[in-house]
C-alpha atoms as a PDB file:
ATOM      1  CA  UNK A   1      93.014 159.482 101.520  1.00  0.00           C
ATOM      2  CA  UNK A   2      95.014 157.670 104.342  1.00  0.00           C
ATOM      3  CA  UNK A   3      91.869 155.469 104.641  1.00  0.00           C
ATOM      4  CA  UNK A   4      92.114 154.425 100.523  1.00  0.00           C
ATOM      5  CA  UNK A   5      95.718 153.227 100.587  1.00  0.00           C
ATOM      6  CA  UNK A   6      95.077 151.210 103.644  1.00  0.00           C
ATOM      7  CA  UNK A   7      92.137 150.055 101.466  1.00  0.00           C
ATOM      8  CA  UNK A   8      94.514 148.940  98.970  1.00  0.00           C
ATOM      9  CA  UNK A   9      97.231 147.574 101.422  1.00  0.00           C
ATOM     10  CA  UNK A  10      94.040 145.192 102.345  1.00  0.00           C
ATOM     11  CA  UNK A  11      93.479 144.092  98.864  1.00  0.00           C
ATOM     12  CA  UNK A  12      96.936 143.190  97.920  1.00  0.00           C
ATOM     13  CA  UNK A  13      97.125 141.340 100.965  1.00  0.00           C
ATOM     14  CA  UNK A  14      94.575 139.529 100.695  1.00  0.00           C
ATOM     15  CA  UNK A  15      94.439 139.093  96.885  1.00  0.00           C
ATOM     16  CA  UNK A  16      97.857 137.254  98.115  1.00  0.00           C
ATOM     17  CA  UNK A  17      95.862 134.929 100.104  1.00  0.00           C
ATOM     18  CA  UNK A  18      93.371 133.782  97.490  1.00  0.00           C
ATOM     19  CA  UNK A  19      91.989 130.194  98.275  1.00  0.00           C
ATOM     20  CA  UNK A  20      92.669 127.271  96.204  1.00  0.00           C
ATOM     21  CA  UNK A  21      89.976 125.615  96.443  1.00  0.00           C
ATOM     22  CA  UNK A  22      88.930 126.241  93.434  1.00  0.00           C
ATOM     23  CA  UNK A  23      90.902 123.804  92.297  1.00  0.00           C
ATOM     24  CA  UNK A  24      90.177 120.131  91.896  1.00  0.00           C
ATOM     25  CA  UNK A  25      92.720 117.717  93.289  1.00  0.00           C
ATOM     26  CA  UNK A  26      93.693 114.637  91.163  1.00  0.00           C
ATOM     27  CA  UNK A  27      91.249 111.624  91.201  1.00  0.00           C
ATOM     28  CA  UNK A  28      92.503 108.194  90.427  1.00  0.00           C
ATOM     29  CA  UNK A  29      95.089 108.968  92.946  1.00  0.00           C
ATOM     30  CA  UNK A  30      97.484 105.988  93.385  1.00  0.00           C
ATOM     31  CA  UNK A  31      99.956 106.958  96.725  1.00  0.00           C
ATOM     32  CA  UNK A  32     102.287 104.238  96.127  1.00  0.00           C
ATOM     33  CA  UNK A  33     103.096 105.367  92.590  1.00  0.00           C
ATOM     34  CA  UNK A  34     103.377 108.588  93.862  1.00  0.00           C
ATOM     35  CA  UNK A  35     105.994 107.510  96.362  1.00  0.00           C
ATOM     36  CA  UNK A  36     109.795 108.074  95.386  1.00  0.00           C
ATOM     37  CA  UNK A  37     112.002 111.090  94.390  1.00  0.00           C
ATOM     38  CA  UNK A  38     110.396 114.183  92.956  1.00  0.00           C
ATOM     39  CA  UNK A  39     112.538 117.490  91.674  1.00  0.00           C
ATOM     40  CA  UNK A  40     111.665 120.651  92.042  1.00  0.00           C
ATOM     41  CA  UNK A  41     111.963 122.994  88.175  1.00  0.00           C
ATOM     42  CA  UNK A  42     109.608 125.746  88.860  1.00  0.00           C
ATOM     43  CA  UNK A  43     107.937 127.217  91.840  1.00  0.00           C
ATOM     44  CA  UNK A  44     106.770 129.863  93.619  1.00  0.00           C
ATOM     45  CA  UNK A  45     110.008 131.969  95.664  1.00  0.00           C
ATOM     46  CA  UNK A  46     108.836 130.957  98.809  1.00  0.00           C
ATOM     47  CA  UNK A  47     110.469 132.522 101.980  1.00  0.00           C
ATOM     48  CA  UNK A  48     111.144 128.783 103.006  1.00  0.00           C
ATOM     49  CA  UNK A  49     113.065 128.049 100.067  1.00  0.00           C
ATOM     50  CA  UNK A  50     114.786 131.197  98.742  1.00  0.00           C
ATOM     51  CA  UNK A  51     117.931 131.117  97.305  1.00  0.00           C
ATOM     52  CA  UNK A  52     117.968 126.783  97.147  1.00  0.00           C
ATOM     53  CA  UNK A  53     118.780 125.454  94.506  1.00  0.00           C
ATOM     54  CA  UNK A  54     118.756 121.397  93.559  1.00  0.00           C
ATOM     55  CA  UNK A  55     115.720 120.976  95.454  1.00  0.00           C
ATOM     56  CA  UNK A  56     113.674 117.132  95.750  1.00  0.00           C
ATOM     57  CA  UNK A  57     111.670 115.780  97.991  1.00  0.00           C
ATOM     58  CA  UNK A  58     111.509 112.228  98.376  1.00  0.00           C
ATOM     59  CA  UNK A  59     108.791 110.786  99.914  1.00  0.00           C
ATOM     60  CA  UNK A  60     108.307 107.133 101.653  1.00  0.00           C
ATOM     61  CA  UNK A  61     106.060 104.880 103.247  1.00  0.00           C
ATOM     62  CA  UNK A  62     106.530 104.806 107.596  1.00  0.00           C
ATOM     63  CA  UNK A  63     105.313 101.991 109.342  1.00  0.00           C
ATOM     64  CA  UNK A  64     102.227 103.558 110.517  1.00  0.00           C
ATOM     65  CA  UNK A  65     100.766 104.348 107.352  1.00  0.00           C
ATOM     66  CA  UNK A  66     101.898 108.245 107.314  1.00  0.00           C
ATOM     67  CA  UNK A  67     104.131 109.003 104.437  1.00  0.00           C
ATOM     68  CA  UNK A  68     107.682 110.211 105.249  1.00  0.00           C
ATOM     69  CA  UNK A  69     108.764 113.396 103.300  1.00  0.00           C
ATOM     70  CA  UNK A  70     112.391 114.530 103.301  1.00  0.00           C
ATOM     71  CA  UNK A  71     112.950 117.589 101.430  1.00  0.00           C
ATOM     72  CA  UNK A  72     116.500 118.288 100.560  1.00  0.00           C
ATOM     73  CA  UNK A  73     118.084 121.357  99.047  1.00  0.00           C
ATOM     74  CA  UNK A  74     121.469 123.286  98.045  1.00  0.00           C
ATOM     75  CA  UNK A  75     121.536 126.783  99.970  1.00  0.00           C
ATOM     76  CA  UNK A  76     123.672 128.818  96.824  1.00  0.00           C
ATOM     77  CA  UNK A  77     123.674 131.432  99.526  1.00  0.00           C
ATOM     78  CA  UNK A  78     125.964 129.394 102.064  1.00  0.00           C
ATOM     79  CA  UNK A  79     127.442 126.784 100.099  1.00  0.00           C
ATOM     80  CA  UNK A  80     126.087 123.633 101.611  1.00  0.00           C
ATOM     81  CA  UNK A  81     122.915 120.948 101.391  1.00  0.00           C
ATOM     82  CA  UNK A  82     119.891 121.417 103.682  1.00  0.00           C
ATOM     83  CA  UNK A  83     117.193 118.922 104.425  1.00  0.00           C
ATOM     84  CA  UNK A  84     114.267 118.625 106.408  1.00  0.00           C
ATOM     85  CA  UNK A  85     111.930 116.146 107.373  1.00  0.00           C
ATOM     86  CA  UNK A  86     108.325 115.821 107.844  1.00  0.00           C
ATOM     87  CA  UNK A  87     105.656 113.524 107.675  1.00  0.00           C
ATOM     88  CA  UNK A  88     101.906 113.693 105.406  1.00  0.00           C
ATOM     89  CA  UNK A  89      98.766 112.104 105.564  1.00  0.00           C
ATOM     90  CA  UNK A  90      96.385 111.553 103.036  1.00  0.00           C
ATOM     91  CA  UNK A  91      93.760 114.429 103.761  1.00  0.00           C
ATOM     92  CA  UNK A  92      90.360 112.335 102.037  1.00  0.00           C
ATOM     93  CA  UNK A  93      89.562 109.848 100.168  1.00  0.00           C
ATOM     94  CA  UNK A  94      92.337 107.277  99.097  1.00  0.00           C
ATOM     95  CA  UNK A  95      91.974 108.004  95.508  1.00  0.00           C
ATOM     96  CA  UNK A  96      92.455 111.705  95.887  1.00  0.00           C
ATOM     97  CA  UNK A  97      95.925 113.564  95.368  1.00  0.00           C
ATOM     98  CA  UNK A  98      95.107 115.566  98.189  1.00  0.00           C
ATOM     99  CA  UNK A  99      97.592 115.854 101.108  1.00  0.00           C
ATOM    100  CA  UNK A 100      98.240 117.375 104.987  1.00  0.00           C
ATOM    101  CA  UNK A 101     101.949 117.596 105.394  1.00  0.00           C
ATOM    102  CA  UNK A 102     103.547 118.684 108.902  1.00  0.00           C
ATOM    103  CA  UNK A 103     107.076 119.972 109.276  1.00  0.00           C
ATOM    104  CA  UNK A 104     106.521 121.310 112.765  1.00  0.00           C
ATOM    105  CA  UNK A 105     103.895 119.021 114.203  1.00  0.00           C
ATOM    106  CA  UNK A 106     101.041 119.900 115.356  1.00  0.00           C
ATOM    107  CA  UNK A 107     100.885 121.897 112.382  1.00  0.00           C
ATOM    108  CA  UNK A 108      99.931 120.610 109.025  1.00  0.00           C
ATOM    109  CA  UNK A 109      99.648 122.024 105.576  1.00  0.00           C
ATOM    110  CA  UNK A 110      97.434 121.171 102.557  1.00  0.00           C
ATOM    111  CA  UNK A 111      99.309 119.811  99.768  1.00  0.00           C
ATOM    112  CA  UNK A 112      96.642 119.692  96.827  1.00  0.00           C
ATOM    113  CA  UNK A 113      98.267 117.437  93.581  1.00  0.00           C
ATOM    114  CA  UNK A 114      96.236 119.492  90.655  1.00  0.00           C
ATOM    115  CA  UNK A 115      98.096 117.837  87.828  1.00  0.00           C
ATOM    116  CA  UNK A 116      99.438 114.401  87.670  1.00  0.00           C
ATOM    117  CA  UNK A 117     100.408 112.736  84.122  1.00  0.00           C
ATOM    118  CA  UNK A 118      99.143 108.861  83.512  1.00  0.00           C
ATOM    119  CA  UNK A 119     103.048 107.952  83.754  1.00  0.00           C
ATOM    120  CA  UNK A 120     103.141 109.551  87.124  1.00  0.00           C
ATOM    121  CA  UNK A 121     106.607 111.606  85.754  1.00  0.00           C
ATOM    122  CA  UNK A 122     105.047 115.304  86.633  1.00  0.00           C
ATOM    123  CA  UNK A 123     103.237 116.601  88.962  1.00  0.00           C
ATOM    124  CA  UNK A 124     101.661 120.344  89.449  1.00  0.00           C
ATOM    125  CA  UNK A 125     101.662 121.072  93.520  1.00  0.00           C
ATOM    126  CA  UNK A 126      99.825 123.910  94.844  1.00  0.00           C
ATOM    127  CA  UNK A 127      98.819 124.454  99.027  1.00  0.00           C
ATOM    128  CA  UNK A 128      95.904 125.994 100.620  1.00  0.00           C
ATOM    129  CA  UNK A 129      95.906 129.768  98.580  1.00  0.00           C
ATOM    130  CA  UNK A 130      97.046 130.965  95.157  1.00  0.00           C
ATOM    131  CA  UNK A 131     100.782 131.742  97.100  1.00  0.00           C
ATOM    132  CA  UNK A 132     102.153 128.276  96.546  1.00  0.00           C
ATOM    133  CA  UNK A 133     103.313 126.390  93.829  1.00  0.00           C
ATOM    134  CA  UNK A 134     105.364 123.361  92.684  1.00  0.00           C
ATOM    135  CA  UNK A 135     106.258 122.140  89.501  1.00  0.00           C
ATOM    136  CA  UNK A 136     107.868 118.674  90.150  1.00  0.00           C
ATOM    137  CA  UNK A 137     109.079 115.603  87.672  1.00  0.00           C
ATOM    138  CA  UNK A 138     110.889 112.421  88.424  1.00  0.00           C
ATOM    139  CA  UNK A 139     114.074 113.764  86.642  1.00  0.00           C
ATOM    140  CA  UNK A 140     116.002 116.780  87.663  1.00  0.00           C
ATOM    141  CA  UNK A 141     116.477 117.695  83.705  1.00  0.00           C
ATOM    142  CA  UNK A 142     113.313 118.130  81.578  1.00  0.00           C
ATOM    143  CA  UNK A 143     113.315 119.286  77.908  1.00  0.00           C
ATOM    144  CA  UNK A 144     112.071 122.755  77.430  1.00  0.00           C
ATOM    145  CA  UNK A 145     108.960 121.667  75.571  1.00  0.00           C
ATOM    146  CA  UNK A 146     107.886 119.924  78.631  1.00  0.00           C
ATOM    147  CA  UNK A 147     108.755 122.391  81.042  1.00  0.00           C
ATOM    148  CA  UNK A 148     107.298 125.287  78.439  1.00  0.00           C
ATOM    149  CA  UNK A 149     104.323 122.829  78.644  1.00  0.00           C
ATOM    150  CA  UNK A 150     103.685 122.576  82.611  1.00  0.00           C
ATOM    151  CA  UNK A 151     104.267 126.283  82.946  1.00  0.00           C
ATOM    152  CA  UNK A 152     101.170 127.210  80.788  1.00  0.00           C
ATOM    153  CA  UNK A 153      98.942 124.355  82.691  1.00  0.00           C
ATOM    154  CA  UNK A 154     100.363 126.219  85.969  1.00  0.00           C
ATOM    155  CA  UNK A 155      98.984 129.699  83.618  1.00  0.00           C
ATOM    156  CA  UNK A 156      96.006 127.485  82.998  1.00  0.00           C
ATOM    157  CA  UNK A 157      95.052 126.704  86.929  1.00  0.00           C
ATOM    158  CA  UNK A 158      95.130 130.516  87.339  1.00  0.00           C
ATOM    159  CA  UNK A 159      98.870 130.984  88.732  1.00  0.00           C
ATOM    160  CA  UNK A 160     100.859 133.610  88.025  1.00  0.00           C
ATOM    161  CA  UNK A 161     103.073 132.644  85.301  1.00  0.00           C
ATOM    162  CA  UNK A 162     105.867 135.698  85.650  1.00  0.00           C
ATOM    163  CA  UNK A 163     106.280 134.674  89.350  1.00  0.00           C
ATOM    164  CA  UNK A 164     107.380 131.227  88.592  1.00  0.00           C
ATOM    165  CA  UNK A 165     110.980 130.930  88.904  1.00  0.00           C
ATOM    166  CA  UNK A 166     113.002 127.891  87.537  1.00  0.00           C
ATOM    167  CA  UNK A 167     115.098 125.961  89.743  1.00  0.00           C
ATOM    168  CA  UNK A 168     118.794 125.326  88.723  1.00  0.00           C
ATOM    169  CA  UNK A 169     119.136 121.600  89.091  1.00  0.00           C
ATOM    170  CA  UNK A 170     122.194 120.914  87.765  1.00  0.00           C
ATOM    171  CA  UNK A 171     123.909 119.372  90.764  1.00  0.00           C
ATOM    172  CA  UNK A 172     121.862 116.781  89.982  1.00  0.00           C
ATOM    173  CA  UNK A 173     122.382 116.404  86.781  1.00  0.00           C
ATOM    174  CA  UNK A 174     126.152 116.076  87.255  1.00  0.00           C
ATOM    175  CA  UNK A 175     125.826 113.385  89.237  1.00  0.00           C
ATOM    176  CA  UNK A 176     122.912 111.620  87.386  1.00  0.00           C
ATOM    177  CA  UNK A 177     124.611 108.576  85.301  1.00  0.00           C
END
């Protein structure tokens, strides 16, 4: 019996861990277009980012070609704005929305772009396994149709849709003109 629930303990584990790769990255990929501010309405409560609130992440060309990602966020928890910087590199082709991204160098992180509209407005985000996700548009407010929308093409990649949590981004949208 002991042997069965450590069987189990295995299996959620690594059911946890479930690759992504699976899924096809966005082709037609256009980085400058991609460039600019992106906010965060649904993800994945990620240890990284629990209890944030108002979260974007803007990213920017640096002089050697690497693209410069500042992610910002409002800790609810203590009150105040967090940020952190890091840097990504496109991980294959030119064309493809597919992404390393380092926060702690020498590590780096895949960053696969599964949906991206024409308008390049919204984006779906996931990393290397089934445990990250990111629902991100250019505005921090996004009608409920829309959002209602991305959430089932999240459903639709194979992501879990009762684990998605929205993010409140209405600091933003106080101080959006």
């Amino acid at each position: 019996m002991k042997n069965h629930f450590a069987l189990v303990a295995l299996m959620l584990v690594l059911s946890g861990c479930k690759s992504t790769s699976n899924l096809d990255v966005v082709t037609g990929f256009e980085l400058d277009r991609y460039l600019g501010t992106w906010h965060e309405v649904a993800r994945y409560d990620h240890r990284f980012e629990r209890n944030m609130s108002n979260v974007s992440a803007t990213y920017s060309r640096n002089d050697n070609g690497t693209v410069r990602v500042l992610n910002r966020g409002f800790k609810d928890d203590k009150q105040e704005w967090d940020d952190i910087e890091g840097v990504a590199k496109l991980k294959g082709d030119d064309d493809q929305g597919w992404l390393k991204v380092s926060f702690f160098k020498p590590f780096y992180a895949s960053y696969k772009i599964i949906h991206l509209n024409e308008a390049y407005t919204e984006a779906i985000v996931t990393g290397p396994s089934y445990g990250y996700l990111w629902i991100l548009t250019r505005k921090p407010d996004v009608p409920q149709e829309n959002l209602d929308r991305l959430l089932e093409l999240a459903e639709g990649f194979g992501f879990e849709r009762s684990e998605i949590i929205i993010v409140d981004q209405s600091k933003y949208i106080q101080s959006t003109p």
